[in-house]
Protein backbone atom coordinates (compact mmCIF):
# COMPACT_ATOMS: atom_id res chain seq x y z
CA UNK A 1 -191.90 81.24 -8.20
CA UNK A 2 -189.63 78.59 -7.97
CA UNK A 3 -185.47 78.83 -7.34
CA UNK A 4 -183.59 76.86 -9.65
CA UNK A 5 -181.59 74.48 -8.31
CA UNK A 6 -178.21 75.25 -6.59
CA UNK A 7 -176.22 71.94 -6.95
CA UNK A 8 -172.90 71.30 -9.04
CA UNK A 9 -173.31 69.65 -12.50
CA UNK A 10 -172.19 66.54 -12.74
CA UNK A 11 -168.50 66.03 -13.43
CA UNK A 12 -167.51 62.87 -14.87
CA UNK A 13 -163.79 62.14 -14.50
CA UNK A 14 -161.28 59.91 -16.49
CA UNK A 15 -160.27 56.66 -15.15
CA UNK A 16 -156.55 55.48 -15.69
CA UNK A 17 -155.86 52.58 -17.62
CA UNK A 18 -154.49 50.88 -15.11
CA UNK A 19 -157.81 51.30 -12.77
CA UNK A 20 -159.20 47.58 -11.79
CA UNK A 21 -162.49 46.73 -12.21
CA UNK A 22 -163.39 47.67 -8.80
CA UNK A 23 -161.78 50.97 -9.55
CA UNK A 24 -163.80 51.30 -12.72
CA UNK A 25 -167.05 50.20 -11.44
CA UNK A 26 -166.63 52.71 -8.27
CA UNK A 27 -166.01 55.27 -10.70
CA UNK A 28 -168.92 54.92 -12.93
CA UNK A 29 -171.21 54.41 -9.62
CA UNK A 30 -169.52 57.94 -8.74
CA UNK A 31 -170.56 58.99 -12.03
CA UNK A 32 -174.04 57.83 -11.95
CA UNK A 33 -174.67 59.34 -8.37
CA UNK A 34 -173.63 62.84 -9.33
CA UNK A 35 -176.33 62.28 -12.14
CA UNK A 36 -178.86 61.60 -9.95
CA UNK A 37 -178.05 63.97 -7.38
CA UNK A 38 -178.05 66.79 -9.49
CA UNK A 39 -181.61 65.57 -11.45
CA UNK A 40 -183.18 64.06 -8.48
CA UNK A 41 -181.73 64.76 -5.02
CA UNK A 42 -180.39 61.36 -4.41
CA UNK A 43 -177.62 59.42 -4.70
CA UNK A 44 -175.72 55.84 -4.94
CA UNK A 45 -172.84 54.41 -3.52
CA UNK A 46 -170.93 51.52 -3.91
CA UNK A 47 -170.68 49.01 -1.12
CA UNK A 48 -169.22 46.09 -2.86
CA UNK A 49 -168.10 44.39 -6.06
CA UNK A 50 -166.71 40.98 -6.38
CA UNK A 51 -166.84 40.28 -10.15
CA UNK A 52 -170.90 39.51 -10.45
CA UNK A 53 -172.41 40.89 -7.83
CA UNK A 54 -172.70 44.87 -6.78
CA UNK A 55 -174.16 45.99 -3.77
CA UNK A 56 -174.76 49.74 -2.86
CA UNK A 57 -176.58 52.14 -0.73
CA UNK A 58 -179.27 54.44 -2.29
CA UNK A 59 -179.52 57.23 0.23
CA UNK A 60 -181.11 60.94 -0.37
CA UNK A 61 -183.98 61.66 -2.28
CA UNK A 62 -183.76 57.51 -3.14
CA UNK A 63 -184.49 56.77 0.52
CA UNK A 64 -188.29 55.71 0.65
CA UNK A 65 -188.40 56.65 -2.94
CA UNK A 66 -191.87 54.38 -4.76
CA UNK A 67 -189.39 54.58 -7.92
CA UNK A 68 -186.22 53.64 -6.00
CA UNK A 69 -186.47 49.85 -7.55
CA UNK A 70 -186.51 51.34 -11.04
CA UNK A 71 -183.64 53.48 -10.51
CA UNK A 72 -181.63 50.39 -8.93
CA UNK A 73 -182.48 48.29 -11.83
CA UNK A 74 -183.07 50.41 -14.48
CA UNK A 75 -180.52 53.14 -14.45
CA UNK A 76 -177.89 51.50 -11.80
CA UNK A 77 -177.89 48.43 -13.23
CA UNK A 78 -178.53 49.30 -16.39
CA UNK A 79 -175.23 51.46 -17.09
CA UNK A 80 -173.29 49.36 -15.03
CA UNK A 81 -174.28 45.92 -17.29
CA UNK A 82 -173.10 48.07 -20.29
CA UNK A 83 -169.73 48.37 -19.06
CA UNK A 84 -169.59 45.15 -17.11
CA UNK A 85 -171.67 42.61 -18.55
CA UNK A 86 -170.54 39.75 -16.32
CA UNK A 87 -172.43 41.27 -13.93
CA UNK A 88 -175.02 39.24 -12.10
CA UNK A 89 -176.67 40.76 -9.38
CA UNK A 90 -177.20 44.33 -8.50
CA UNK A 91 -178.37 45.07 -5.01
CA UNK A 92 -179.65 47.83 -2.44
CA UNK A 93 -178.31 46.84 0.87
């Protein structure tokens, strides 16, 4: 029998107003990770933003993960381009 899993939900907080971009985007990266932390067992984090381009580090569960290109472009980028959709380039570095 299997234990179910022990990790926090994810807790998405408010940004203020006044947040920049980079404050924003950092904050929604945040957001995502806890999401796929808790569903997956791995995690994102922002290295950079500069306007169009984001870089981050998958890391966890996402390290060596077949399915980690989908989960950069498809759920990373994704939600971030629906906030953001200046953005140009999303990458793993």
């Amino acid at each position: 029998m299997s234990t179910p899993m022990t990790r926090a939900k994810p807790n998405v907080n408010n940004v203020p107003i006044e947040a920049t971009d980079e404050e924003r985007v950092r904050a929604l990266i945040e957001s995502i990770s806890a999401y796929i932390d808790y569903y997956h067992g791995g995690s994102v984090q922002m290295v950079s933003y500069d306007g169009e381009t984001l870089k981050v580090k998958l890391s966890g569960a996402c390290l060596g993960c077949p399915l980690s290109p989908t989960t950069l472009h498809g759920w990373v980028e994704g939600t971030v381009r629906q906030f953001f959709p200046d953005l140009k380039n999303v990458e793993a570095v």
